[in-house]
PDB file of N, CA and C in Angstrom:
ATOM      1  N   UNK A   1     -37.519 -26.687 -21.035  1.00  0.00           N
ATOM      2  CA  UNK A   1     -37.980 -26.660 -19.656  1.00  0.00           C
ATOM      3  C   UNK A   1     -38.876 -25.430 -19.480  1.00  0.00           C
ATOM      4  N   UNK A   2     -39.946 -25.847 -18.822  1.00  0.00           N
ATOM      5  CA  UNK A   2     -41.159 -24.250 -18.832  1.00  0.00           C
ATOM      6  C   UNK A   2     -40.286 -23.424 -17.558  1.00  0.00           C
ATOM      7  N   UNK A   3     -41.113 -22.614 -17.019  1.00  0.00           N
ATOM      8  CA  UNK A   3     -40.751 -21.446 -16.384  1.00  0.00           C
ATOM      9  C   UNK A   3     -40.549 -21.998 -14.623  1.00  0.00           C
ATOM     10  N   UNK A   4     -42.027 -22.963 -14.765  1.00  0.00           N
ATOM     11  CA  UNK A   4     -42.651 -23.721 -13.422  1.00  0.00           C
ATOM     12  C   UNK A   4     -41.364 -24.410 -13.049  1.00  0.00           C
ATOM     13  N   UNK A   5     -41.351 -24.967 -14.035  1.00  0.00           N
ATOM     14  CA  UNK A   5     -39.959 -26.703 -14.064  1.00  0.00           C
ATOM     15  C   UNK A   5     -38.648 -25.394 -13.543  1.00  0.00           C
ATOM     16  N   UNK A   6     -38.345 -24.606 -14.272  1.00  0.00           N
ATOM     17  CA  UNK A   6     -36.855 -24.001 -13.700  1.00  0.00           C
ATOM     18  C   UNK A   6     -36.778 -23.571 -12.294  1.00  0.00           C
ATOM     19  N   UNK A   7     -38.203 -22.369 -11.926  1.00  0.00           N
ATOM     20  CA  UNK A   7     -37.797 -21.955 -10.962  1.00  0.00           C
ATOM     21  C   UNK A   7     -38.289 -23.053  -9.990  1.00  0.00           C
ATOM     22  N   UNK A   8     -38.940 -24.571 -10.124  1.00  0.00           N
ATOM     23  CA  UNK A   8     -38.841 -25.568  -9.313  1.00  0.00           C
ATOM     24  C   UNK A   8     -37.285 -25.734  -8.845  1.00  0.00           C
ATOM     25  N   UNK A   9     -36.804 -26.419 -10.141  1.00  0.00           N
ATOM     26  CA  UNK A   9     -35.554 -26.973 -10.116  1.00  0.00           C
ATOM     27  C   UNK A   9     -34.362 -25.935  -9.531  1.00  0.00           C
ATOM     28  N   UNK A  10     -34.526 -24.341  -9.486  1.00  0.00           N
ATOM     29  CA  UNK A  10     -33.502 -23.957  -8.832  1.00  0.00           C
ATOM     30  C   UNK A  10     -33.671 -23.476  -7.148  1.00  0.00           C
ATOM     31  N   UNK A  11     -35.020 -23.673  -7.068  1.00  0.00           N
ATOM     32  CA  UNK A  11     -35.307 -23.675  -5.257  1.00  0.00           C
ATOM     33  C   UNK A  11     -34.762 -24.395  -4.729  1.00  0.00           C
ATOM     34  N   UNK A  12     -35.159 -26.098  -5.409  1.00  0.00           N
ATOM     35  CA  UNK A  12     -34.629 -27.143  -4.404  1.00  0.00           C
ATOM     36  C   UNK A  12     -33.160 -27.166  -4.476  1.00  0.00           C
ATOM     37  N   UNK A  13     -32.644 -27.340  -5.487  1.00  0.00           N
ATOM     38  CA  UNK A  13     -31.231 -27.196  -5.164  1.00  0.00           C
ATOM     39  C   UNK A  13     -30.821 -26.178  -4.355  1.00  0.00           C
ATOM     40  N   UNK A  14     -31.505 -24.999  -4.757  1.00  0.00           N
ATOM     41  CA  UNK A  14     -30.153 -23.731  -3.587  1.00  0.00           C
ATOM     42  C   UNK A  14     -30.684 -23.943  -2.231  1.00  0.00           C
ATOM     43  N   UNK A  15     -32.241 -23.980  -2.100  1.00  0.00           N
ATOM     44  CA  UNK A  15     -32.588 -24.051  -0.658  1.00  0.00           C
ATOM     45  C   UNK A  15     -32.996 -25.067   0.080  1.00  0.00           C
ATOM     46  N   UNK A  16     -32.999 -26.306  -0.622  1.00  0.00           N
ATOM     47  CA  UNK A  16     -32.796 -27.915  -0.112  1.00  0.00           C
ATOM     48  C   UNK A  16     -34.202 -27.533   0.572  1.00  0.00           C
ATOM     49  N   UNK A  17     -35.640 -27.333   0.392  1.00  0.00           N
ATOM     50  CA  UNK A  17     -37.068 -26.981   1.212  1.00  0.00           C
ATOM     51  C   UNK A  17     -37.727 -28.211   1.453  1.00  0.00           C
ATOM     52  N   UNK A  18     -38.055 -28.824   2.675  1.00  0.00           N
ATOM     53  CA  UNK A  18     -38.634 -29.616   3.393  1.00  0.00           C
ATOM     54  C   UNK A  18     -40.627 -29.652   2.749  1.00  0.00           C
ATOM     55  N   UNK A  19     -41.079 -28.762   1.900  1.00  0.00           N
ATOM     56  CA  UNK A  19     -41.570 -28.142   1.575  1.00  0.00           C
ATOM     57  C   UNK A  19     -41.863 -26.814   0.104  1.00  0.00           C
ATOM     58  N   UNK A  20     -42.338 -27.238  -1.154  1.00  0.00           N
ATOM     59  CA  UNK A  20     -42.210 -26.399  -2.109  1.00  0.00           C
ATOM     60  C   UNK A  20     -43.282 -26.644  -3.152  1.00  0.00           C
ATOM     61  N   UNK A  21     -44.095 -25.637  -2.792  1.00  0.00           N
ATOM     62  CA  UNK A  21     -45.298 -25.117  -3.896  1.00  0.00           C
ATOM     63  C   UNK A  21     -44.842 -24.069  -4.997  1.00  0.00           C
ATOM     64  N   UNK A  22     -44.998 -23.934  -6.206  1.00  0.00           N
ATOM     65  CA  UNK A  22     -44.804 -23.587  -7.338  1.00  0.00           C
ATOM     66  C   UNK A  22     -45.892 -22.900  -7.974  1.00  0.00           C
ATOM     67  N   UNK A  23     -46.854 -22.008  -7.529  1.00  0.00           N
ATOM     68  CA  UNK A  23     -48.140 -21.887  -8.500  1.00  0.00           C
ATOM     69  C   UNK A  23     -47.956 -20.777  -9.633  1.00  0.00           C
ATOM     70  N   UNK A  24     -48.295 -21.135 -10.767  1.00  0.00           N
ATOM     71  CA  UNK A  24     -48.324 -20.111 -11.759  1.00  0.00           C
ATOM     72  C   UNK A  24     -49.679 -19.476 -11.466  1.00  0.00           C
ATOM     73  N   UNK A  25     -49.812 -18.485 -11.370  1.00  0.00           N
ATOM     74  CA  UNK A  25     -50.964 -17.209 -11.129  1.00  0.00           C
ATOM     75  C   UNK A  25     -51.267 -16.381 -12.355  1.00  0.00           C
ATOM     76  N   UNK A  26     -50.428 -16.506 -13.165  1.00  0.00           N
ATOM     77  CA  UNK A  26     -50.647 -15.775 -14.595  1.00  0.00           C
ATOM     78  C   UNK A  26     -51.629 -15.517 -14.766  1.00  0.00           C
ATOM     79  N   UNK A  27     -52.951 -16.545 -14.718  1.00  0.00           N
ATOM     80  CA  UNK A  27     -54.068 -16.740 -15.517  1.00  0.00           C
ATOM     81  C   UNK A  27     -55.058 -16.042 -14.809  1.00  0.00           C
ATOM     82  N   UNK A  28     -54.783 -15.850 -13.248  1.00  0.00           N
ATOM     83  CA  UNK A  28     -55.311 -14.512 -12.422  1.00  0.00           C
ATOM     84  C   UNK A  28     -55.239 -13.098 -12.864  1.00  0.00           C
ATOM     85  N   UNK A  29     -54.155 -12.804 -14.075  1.00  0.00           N
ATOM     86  CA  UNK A  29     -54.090 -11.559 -14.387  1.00  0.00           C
ATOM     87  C   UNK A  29     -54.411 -11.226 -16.017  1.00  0.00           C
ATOM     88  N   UNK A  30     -54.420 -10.055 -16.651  1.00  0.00           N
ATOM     89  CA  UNK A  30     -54.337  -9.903 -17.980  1.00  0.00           C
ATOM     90  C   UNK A  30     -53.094  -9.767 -18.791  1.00  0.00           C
ATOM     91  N   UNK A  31     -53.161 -10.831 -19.248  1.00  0.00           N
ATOM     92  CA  UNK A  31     -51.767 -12.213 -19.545  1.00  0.00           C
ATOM     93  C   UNK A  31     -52.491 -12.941 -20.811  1.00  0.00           C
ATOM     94  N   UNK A  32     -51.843 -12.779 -21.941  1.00  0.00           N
ATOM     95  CA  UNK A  32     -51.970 -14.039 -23.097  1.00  0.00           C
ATOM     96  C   UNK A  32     -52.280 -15.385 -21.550  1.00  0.00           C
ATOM     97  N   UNK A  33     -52.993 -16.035 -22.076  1.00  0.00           N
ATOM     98  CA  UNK A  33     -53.645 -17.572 -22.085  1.00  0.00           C
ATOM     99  C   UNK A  33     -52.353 -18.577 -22.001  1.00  0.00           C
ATOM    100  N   UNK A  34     -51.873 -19.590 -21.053  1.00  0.00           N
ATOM    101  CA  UNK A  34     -50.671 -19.872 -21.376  1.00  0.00           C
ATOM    102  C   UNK A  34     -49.368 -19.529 -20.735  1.00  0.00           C
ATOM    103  N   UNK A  35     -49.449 -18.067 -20.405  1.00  0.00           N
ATOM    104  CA  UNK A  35     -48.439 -16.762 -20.049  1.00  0.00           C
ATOM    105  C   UNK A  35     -47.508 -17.842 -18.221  1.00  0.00           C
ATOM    106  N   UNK A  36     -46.620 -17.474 -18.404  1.00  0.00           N
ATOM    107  CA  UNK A  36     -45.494 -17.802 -17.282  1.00  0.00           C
ATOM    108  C   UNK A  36     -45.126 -16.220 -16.579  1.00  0.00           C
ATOM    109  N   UNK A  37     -45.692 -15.785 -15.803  1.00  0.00           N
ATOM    110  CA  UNK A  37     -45.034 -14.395 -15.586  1.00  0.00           C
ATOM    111  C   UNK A  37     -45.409 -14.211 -14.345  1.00  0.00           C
ATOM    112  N   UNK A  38     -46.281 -14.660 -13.776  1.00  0.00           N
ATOM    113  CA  UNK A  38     -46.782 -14.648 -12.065  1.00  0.00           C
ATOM    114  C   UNK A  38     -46.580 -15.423 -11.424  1.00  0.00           C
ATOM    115  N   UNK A  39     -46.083 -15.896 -10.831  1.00  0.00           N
ATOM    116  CA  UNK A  39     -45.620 -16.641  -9.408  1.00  0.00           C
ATOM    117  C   UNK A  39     -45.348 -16.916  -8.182  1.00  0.00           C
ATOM    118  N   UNK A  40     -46.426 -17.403  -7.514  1.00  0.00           N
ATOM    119  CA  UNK A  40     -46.584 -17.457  -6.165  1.00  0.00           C
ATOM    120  C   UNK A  40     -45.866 -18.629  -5.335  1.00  0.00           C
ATOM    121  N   UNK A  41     -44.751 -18.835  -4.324  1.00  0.00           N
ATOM    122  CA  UNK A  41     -43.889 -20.064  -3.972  1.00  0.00           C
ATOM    123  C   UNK A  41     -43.857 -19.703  -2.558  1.00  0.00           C
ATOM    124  N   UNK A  42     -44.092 -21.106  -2.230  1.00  0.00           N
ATOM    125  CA  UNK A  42     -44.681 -21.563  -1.033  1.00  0.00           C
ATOM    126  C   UNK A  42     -43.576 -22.233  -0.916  1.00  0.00           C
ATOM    127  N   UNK A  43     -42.559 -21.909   0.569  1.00  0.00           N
ATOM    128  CA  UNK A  43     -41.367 -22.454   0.633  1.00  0.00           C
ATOM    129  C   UNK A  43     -41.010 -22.553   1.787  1.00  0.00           C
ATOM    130  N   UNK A  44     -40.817 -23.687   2.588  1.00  0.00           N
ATOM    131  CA  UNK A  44     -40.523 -23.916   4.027  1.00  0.00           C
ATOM    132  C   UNK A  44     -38.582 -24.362   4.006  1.00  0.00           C
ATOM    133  N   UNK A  45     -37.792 -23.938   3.798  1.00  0.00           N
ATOM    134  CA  UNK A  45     -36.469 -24.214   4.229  1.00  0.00           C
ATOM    135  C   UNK A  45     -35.918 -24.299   5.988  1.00  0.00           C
ATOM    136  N   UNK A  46     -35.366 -25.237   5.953  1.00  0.00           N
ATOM    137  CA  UNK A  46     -34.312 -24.998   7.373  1.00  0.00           C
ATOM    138  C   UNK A  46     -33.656 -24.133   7.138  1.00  0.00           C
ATOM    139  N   UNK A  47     -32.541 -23.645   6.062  1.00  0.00           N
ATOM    140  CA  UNK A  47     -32.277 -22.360   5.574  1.00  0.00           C
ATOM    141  C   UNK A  47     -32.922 -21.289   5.559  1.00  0.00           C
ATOM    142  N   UNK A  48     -33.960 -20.700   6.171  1.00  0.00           N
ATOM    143  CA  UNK A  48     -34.802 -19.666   6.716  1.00  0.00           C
ATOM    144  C   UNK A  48     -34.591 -19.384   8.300  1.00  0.00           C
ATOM    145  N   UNK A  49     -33.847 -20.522   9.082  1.00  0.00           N
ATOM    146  CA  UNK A  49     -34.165 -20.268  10.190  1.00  0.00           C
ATOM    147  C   UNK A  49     -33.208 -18.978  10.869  1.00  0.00           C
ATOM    148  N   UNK A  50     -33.261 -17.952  11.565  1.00  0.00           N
ATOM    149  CA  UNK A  50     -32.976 -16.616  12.217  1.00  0.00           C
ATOM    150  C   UNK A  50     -32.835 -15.921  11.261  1.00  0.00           C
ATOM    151  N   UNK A  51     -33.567 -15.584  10.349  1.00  0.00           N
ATOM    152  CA  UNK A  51     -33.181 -14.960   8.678  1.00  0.00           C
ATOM    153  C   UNK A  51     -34.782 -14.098   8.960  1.00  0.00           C
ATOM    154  N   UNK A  52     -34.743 -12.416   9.232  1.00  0.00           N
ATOM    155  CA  UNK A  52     -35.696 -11.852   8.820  1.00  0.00           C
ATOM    156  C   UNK A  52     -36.722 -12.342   7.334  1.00  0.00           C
ATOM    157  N   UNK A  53     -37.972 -11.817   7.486  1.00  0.00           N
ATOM    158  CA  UNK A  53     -38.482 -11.993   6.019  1.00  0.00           C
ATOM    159  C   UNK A  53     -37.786 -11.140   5.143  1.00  0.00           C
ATOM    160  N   UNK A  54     -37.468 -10.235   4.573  1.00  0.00           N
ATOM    161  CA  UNK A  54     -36.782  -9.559   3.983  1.00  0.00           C
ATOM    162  C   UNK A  54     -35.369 -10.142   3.900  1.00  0.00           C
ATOM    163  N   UNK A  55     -34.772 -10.769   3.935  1.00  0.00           N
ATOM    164  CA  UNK A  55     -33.189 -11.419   4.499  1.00  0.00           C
ATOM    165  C   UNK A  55     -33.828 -12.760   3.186  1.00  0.00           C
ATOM    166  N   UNK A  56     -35.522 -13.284   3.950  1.00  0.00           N
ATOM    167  CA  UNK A  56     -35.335 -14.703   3.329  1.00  0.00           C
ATOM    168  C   UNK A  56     -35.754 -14.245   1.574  1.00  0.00           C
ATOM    169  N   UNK A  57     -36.942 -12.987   1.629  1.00  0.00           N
ATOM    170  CA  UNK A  57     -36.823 -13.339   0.070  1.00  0.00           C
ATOM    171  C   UNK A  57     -35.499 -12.615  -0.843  1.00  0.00           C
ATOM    172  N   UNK A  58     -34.669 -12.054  -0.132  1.00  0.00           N
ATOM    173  CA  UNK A  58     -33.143 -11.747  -0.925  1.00  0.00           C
ATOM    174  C   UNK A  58     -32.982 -13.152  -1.113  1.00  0.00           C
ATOM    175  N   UNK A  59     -32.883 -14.040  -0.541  1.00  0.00           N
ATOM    176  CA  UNK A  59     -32.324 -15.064  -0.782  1.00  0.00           C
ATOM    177  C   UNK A  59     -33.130 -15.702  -2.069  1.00  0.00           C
ATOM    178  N   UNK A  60     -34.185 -15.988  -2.223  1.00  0.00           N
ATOM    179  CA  UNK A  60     -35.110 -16.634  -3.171  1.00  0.00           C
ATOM    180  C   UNK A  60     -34.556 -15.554  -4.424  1.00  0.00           C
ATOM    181  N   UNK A  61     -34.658 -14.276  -4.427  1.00  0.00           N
ATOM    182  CA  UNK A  61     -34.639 -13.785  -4.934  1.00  0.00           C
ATOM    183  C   UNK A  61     -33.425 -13.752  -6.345  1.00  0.00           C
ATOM    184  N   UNK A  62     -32.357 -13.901  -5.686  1.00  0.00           N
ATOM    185  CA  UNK A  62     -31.046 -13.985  -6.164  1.00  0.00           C
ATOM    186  C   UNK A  62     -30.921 -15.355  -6.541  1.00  0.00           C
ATOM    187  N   UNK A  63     -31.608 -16.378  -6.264  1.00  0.00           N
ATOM    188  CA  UNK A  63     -31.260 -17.650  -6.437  1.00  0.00           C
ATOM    189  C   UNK A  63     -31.882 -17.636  -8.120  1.00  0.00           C
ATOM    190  N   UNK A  64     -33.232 -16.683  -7.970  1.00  0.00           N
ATOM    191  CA  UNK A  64     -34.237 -16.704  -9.459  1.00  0.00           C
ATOM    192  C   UNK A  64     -33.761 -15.311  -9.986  1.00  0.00           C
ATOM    193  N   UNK A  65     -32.520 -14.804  -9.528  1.00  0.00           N
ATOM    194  CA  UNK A  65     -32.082 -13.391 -10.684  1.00  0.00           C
ATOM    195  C   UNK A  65     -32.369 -13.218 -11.640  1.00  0.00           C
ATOM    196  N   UNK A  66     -31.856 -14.241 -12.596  1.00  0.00           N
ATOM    197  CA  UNK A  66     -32.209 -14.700 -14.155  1.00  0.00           C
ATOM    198  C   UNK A  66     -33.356 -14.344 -14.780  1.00  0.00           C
ATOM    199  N   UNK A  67     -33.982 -15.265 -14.183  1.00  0.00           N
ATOM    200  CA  UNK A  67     -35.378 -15.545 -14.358  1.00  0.00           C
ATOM    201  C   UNK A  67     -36.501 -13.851 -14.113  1.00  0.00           C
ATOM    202  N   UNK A  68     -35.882 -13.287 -12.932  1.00  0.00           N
ATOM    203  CA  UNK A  68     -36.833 -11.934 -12.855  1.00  0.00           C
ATOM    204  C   UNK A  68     -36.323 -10.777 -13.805  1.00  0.00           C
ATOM    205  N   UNK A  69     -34.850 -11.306 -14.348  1.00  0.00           N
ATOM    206  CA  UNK A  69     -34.625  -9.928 -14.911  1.00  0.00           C
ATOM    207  C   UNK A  69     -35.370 -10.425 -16.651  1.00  0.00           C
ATOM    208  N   UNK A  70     -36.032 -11.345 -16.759  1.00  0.00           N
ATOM    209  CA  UNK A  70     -36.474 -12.114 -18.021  1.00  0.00           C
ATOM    210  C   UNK A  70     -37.764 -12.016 -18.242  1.00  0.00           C
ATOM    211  N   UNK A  71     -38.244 -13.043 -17.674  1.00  0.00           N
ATOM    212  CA  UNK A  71     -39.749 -13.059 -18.469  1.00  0.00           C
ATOM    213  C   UNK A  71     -40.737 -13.193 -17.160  1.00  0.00           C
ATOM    214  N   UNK A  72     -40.208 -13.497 -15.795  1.00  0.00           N
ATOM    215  CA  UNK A  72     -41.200 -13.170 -14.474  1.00  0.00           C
ATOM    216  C   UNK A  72     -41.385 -11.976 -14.278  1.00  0.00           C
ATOM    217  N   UNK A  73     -42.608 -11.507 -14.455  1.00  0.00           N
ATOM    218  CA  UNK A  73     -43.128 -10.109 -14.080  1.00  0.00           C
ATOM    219  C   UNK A  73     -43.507 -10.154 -12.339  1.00  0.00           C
ATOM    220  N   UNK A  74     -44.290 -11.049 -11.901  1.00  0.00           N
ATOM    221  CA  UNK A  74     -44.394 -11.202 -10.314  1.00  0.00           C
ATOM    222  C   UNK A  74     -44.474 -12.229 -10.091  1.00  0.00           C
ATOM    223  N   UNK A  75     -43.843 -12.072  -8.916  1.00  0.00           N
ATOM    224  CA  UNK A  75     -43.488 -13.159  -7.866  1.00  0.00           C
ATOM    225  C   UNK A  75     -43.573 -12.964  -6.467  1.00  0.00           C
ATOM    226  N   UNK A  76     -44.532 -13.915  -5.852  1.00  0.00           N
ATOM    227  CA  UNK A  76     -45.209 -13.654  -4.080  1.00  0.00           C
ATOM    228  C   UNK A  76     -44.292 -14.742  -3.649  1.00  0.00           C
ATOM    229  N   UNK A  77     -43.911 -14.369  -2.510  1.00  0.00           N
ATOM    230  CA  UNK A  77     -43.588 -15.193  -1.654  1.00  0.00           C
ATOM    231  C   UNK A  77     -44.035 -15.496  -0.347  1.00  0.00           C
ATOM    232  N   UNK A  78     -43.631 -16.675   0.312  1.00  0.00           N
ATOM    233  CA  UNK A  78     -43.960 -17.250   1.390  1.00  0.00           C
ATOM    234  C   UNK A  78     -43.435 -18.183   1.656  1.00  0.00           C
ATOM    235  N   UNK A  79     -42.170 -17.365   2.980  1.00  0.00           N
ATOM    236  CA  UNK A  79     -40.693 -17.905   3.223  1.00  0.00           C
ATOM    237  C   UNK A  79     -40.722 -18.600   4.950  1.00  0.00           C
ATOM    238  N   UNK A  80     -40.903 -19.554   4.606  1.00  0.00           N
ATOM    239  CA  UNK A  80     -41.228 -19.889   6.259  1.00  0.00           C
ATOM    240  C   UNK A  80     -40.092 -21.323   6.942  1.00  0.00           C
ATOM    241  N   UNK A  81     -40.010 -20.919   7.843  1.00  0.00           N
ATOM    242  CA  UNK A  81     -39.344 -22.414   8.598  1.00  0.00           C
ATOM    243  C   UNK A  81     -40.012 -23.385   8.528  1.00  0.00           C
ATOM    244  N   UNK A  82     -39.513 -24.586   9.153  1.00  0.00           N
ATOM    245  CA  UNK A  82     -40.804 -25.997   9.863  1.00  0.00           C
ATOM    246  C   UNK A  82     -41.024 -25.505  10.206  1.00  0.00           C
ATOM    247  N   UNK A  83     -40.551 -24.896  11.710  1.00  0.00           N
ATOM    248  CA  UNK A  83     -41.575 -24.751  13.055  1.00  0.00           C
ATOM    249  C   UNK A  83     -42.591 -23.578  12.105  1.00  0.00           C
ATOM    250  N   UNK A  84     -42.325 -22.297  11.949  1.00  0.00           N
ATOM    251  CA  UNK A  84     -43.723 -21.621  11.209  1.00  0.00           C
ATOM    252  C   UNK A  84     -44.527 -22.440  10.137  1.00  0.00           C
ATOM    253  N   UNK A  85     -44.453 -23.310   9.319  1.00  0.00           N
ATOM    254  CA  UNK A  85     -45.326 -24.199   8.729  1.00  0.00           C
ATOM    255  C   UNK A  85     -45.997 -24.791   9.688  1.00  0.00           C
ATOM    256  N   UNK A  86     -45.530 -25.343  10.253  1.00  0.00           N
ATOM    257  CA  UNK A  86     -46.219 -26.489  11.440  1.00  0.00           C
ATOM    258  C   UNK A  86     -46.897 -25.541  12.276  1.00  0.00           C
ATOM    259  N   UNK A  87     -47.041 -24.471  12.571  1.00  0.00           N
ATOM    260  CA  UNK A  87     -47.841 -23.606  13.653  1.00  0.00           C
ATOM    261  C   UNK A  87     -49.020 -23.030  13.148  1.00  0.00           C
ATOM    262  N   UNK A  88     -48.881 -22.660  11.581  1.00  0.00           N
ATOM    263  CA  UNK A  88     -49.663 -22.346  10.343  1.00  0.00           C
ATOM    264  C   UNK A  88     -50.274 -24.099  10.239  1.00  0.00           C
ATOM    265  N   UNK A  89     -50.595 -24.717  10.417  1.00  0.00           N
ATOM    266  CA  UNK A  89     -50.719 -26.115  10.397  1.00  0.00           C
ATOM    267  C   UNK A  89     -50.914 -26.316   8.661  1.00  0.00           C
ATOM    268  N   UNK A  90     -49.901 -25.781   8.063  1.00  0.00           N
ATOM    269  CA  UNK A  90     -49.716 -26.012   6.671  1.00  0.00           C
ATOM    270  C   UNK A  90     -50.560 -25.088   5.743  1.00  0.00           C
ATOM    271  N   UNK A  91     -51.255 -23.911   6.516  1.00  0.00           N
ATOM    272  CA  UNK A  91     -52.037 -23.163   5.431  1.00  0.00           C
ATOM    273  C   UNK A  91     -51.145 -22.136   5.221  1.00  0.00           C
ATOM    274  N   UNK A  92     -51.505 -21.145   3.866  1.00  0.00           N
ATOM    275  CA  UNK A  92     -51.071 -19.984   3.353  1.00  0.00           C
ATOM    276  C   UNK A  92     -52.265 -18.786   3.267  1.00  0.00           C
ATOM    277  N   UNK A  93     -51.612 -17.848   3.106  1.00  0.00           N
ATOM    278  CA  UNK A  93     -52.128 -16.823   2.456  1.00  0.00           C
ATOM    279  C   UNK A  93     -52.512 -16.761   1.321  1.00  0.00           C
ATOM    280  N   UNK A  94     -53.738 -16.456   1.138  1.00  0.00           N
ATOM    281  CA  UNK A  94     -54.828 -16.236  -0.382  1.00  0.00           C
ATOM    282  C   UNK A  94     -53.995 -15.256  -1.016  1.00  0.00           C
ATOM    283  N   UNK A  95     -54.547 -15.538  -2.210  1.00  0.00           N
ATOM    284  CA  UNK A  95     -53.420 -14.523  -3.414  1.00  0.00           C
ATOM    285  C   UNK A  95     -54.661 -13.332  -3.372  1.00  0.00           C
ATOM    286  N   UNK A  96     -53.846 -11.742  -3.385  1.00  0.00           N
ATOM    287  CA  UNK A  96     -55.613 -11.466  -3.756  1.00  0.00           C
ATOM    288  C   UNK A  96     -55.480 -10.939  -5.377  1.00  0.00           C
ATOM    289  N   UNK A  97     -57.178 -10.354  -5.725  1.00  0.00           N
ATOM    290  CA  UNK A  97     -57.262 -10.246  -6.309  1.00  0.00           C
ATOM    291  C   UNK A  97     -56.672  -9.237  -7.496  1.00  0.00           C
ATOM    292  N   UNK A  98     -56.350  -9.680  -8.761  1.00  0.00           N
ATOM    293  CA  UNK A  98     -55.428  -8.481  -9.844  1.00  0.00           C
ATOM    294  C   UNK A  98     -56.622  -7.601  -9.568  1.00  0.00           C
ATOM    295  N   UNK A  99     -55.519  -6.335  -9.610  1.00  0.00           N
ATOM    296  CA  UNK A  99     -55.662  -5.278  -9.522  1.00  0.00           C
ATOM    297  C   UNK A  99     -56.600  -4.390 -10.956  1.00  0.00           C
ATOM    298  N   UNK A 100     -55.919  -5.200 -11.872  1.00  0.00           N
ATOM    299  CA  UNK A 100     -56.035  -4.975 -13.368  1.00  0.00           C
ATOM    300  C   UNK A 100     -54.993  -4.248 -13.290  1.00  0.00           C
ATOM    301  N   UNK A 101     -55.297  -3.598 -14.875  1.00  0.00           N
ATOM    302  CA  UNK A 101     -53.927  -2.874 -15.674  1.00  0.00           C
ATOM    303  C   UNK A 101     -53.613  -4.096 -16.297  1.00  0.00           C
ATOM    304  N   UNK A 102     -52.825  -3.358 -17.368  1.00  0.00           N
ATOM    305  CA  UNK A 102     -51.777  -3.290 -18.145  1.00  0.00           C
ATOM    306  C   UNK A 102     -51.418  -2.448 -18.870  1.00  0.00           C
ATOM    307  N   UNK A 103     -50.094  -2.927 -19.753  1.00  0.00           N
ATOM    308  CA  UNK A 103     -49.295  -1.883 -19.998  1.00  0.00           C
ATOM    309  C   UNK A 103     -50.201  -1.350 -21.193  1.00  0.00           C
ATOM    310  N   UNK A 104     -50.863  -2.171 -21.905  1.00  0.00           N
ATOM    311  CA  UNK A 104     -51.547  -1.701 -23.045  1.00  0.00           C
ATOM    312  C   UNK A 104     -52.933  -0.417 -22.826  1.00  0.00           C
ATOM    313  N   UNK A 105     -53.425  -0.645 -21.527  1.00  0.00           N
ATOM    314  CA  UNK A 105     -54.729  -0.472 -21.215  1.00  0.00           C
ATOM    315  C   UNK A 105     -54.133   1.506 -20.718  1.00  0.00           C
ATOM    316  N   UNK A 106     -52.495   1.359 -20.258  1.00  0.00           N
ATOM    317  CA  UNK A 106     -52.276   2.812 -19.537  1.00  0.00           C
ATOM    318  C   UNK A 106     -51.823   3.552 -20.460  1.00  0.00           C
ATOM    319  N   UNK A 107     -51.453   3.057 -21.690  1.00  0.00           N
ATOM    320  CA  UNK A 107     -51.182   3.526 -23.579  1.00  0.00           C
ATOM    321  C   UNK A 107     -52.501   4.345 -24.331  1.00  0.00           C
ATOM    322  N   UNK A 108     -53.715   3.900 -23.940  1.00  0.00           N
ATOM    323  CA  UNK A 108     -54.631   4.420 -24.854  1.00  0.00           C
ATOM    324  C   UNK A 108     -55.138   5.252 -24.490  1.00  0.00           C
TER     325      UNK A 108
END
């Protein structure tokens, strides 16, 4: 199972989302070709509702423990109810642009 497929498969189960985008962003950064390590999730739960932002990505967070203490280097979120999807009339926030770096590049 790739990286995409897990942390798919453990959103919907813990947070049952009316709503769930998955994007690997890797290829936005300086990352082997291929690379699973950036991740941007677009997530509308009823389970968000009276839950600060900070409250909702603990929750995402702990659900993908595993996974961040492993091989996800970043992960964006965007933790919203229906009603905030539906007011957003389904758009998100642009990823911006890498920063650059890496670990190799702050070595030499």
């Amino acid at each position: 199972m790739t990286m995409h497929q897990t942390i798919e498969a453990k959103i919907r189960d813990a947070l049952l989302p009316s709503h769930l985008e998955v994007l690997n962003e890797s290829h936005m950064h300086n990352v082997p070709p291929g690379s699973e390590s950036h991740f941007k999730l677009i997530i509308v739960s009823d389970q968000f509702e009276g839950l600060a932002r900070v409250r909702r990505h603990q929750q995402v967070n702990g659900v993908l423990a595993t996974e961040l203490k492993g091989s996800i280097h970043a992960l964006s979120l965007q933790t919203l109810t229906p009603s905030e999807w539906s007011e957003r009339n389904g758009t998100v926030l642009a990823s911006p642009a890498c920063l650059g770096g890496s670990k190799f590049e702050h070595n030499a």
